[in-house]
C-alpha atoms as a PDB file:
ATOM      1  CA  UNK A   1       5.162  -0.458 -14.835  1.00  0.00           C
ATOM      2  CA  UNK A   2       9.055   0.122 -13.818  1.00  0.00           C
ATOM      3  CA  UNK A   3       9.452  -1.303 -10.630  1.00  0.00           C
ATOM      4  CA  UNK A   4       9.555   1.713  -8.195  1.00  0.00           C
ATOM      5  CA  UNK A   5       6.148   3.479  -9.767  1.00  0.00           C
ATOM      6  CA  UNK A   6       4.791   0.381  -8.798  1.00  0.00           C
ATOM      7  CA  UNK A   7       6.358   0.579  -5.025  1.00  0.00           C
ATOM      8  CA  UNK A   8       4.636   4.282  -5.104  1.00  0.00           C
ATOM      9  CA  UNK A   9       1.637   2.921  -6.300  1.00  0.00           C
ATOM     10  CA  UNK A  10       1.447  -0.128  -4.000  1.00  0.00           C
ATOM     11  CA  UNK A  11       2.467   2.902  -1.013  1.00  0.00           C
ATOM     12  CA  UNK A  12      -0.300   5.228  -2.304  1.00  0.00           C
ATOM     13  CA  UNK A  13      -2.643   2.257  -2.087  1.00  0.00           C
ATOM     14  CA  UNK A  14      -2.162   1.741   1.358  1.00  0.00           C
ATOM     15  CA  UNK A  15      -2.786   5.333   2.521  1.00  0.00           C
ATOM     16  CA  UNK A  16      -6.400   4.685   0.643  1.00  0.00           C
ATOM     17  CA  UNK A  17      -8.545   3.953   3.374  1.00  0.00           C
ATOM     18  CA  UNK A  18      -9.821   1.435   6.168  1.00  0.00           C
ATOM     19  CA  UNK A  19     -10.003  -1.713   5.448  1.00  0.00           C
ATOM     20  CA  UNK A  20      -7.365  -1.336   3.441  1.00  0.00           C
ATOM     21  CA  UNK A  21      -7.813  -5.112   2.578  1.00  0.00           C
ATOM     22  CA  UNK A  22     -11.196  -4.794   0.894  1.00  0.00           C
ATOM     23  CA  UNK A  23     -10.167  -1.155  -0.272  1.00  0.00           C
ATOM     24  CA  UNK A  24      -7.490  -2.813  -2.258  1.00  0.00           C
ATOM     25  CA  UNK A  25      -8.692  -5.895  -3.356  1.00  0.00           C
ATOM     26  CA  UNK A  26     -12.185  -4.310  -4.794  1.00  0.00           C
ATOM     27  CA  UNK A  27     -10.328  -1.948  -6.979  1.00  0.00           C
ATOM     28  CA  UNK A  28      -7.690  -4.554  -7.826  1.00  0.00           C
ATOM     29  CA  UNK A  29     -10.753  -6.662  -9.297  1.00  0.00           C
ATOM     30  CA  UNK A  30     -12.413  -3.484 -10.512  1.00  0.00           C
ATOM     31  CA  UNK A  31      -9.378  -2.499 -12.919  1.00  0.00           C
ATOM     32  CA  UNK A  32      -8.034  -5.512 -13.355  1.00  0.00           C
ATOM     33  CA  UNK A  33      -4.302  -4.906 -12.233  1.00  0.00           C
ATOM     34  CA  UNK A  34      -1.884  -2.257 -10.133  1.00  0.00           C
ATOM     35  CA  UNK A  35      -0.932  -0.470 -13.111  1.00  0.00           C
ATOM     36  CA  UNK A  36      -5.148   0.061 -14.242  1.00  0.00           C
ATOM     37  CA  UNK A  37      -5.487   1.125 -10.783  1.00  0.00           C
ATOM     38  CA  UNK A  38      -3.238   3.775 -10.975  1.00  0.00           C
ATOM     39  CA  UNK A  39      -4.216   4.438 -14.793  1.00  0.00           C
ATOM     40  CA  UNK A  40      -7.590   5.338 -13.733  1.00  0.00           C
ATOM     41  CA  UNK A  41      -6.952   7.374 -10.206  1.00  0.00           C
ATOM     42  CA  UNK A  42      -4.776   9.748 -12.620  1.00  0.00           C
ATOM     43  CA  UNK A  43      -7.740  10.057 -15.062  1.00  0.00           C
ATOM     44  CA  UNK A  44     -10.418  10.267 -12.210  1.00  0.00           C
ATOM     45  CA  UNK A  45     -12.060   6.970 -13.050  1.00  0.00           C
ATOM     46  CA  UNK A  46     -13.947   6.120  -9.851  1.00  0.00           C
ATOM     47  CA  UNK A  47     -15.099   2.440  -9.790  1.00  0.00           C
ATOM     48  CA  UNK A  48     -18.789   1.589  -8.817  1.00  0.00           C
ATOM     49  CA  UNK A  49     -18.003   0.161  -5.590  1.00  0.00           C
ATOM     50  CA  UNK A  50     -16.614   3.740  -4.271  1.00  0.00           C
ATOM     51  CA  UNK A  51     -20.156   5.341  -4.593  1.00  0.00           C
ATOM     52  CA  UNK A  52     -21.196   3.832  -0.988  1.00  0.00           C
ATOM     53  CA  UNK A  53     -17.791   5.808  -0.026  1.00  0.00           C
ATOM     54  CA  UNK A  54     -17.412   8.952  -0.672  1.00  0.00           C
ATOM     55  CA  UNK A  55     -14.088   9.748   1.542  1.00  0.00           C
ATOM     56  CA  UNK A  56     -12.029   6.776  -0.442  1.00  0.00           C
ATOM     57  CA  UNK A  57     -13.482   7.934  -3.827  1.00  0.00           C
ATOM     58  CA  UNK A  58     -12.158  11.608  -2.972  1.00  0.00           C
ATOM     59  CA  UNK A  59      -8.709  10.024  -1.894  1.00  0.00           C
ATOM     60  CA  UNK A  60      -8.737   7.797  -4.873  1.00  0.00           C
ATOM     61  CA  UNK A  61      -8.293  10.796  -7.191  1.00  0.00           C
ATOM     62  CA  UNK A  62      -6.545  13.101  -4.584  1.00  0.00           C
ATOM     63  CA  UNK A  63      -3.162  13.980  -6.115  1.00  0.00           C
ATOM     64  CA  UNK A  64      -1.458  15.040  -2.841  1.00  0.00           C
ATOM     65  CA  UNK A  65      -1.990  11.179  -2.026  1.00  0.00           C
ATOM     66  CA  UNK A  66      -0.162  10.281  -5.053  1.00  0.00           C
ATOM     67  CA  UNK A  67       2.794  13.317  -3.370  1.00  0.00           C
ATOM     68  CA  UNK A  68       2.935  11.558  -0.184  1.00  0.00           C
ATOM     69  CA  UNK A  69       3.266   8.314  -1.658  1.00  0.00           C
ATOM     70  CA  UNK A  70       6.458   9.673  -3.303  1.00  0.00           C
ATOM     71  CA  UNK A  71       7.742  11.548  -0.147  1.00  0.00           C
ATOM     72  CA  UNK A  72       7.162   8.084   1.895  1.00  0.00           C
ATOM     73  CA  UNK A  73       9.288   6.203  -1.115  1.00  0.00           C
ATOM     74  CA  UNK A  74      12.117   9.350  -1.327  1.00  0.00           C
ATOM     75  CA  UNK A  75      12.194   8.872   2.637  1.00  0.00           C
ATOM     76  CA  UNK A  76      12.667   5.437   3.011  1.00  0.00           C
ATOM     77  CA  UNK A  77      15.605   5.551   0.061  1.00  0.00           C
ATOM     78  CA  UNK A  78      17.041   7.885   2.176  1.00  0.00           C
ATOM     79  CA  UNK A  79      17.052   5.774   5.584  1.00  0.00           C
ATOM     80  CA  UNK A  80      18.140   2.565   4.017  1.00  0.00           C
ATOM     81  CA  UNK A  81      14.152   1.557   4.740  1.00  0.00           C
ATOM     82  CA  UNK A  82      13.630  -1.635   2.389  1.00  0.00           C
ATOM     83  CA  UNK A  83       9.899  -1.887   1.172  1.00  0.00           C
ATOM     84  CA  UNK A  84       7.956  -5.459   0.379  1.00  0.00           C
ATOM     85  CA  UNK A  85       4.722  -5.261  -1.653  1.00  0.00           C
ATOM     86  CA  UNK A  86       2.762  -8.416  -2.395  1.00  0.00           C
ATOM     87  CA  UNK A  87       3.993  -8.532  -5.898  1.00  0.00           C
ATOM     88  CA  UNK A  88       7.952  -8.804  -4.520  1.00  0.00           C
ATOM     89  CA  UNK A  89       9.909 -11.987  -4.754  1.00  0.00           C
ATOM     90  CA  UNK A  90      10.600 -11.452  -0.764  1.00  0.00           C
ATOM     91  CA  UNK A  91       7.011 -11.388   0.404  1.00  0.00           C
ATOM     92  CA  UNK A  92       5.956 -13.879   3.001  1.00  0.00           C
ATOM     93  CA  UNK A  93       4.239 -16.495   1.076  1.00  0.00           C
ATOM     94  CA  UNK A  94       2.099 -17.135   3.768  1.00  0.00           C
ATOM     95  CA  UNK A  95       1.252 -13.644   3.842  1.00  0.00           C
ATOM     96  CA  UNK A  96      -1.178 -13.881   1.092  1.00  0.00           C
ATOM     97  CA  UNK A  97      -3.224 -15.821   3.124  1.00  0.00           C
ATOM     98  CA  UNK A  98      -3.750 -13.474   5.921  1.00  0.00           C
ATOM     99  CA  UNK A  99      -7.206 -11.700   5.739  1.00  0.00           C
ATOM    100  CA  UNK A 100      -5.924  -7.690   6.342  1.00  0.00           C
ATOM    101  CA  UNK A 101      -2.713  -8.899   4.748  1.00  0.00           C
ATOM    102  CA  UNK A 102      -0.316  -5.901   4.799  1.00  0.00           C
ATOM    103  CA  UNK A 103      -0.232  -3.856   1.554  1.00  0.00           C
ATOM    104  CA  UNK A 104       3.343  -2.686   2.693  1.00  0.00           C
ATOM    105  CA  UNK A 105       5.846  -3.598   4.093  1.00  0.00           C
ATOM    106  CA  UNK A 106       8.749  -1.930   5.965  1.00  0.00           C
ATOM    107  CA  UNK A 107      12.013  -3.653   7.057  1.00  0.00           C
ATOM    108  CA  UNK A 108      15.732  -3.166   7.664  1.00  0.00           C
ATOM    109  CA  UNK A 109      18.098  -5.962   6.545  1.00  0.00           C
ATOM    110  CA  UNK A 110      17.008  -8.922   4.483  1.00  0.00           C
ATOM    111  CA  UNK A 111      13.779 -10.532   4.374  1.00  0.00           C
ATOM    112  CA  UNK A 112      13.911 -14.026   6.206  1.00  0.00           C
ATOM    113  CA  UNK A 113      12.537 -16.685   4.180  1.00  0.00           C
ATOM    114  CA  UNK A 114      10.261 -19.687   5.540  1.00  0.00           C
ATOM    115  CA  UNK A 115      11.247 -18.323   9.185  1.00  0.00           C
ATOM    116  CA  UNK A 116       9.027 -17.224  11.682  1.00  0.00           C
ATOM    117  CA  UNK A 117       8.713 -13.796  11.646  1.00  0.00           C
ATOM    118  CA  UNK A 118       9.261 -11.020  14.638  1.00  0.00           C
ATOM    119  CA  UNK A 119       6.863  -7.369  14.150  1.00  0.00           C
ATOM    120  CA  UNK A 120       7.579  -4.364  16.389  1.00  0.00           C
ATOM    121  CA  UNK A 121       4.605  -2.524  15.774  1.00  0.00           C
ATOM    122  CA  UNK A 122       4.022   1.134  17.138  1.00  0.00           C
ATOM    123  CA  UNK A 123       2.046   4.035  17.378  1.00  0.00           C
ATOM    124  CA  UNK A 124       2.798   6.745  14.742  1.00  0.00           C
ATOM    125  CA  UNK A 125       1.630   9.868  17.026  1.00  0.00           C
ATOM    126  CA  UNK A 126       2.407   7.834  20.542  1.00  0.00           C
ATOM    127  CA  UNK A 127       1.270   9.561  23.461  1.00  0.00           C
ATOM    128  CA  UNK A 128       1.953   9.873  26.748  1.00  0.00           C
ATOM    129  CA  UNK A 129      -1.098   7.605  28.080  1.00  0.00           C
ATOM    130  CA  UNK A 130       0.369   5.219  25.286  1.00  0.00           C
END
């Protein structure tokens, strides 16, 4: 899989569902690897375990998904917006251990390695109660 299909298809994972953790790591183990993932959301191959839910099954095979996935990519190209997926060489190690480990993510600059790490997280549609 060249690399940045698989940075789309790592992306378009993570706008599957809540958990994402268990989303992802059920269908991971279902198909076996990224690129079978994404093999069988083209063809409309929904695994077993989606039966129970019906929203992620329809998103699994929803090709406007797969669109946003690319716009999200195309947009962070644009802004300079470097992306980490757990199969990159710059992914906290320690990462992997998290339960709810990120699927993606986003950073400016370089990656620190073996440093403690600083997230600003933030609401995307902030309001003004907060």
């Amino acid at each position: 899989m060249r690399a940045f299909i698989a940075t789309v298809a790592w992306i378009w994972l993570s706008l599957l569902g809540r958990p994402n953790q268990e989303i992802r790591t059920c269908l991971l183990e279902a198909f076996g690897s990224l690129e079978e993932v994404w093999e069988a959301s083209e063809q409309g191959k929904v695994p077993d375990f989606m039966v129970k839910k019906p929203t992620v099954a329809a998103r699994f095979v929803d090709k406007t998904l797969r669109e946003k996935a690319m716009e999200i990519y195309e947009k962070t190209l644009f802004l300079k917006i470097r992306i980490c997926t757990p199969e990159s060489p710059s992914y906290p190690a320690y990462f992997h251990e998290l339960y709810g480990m990120p699927t993606v993510l986003y950073y400016y600059g370089t990656m620190p390695s073996n440093q403690r790490l600083l997230s600003i997280v933030g609401s995307r549609q902030c309001t003004s109660y907060g």
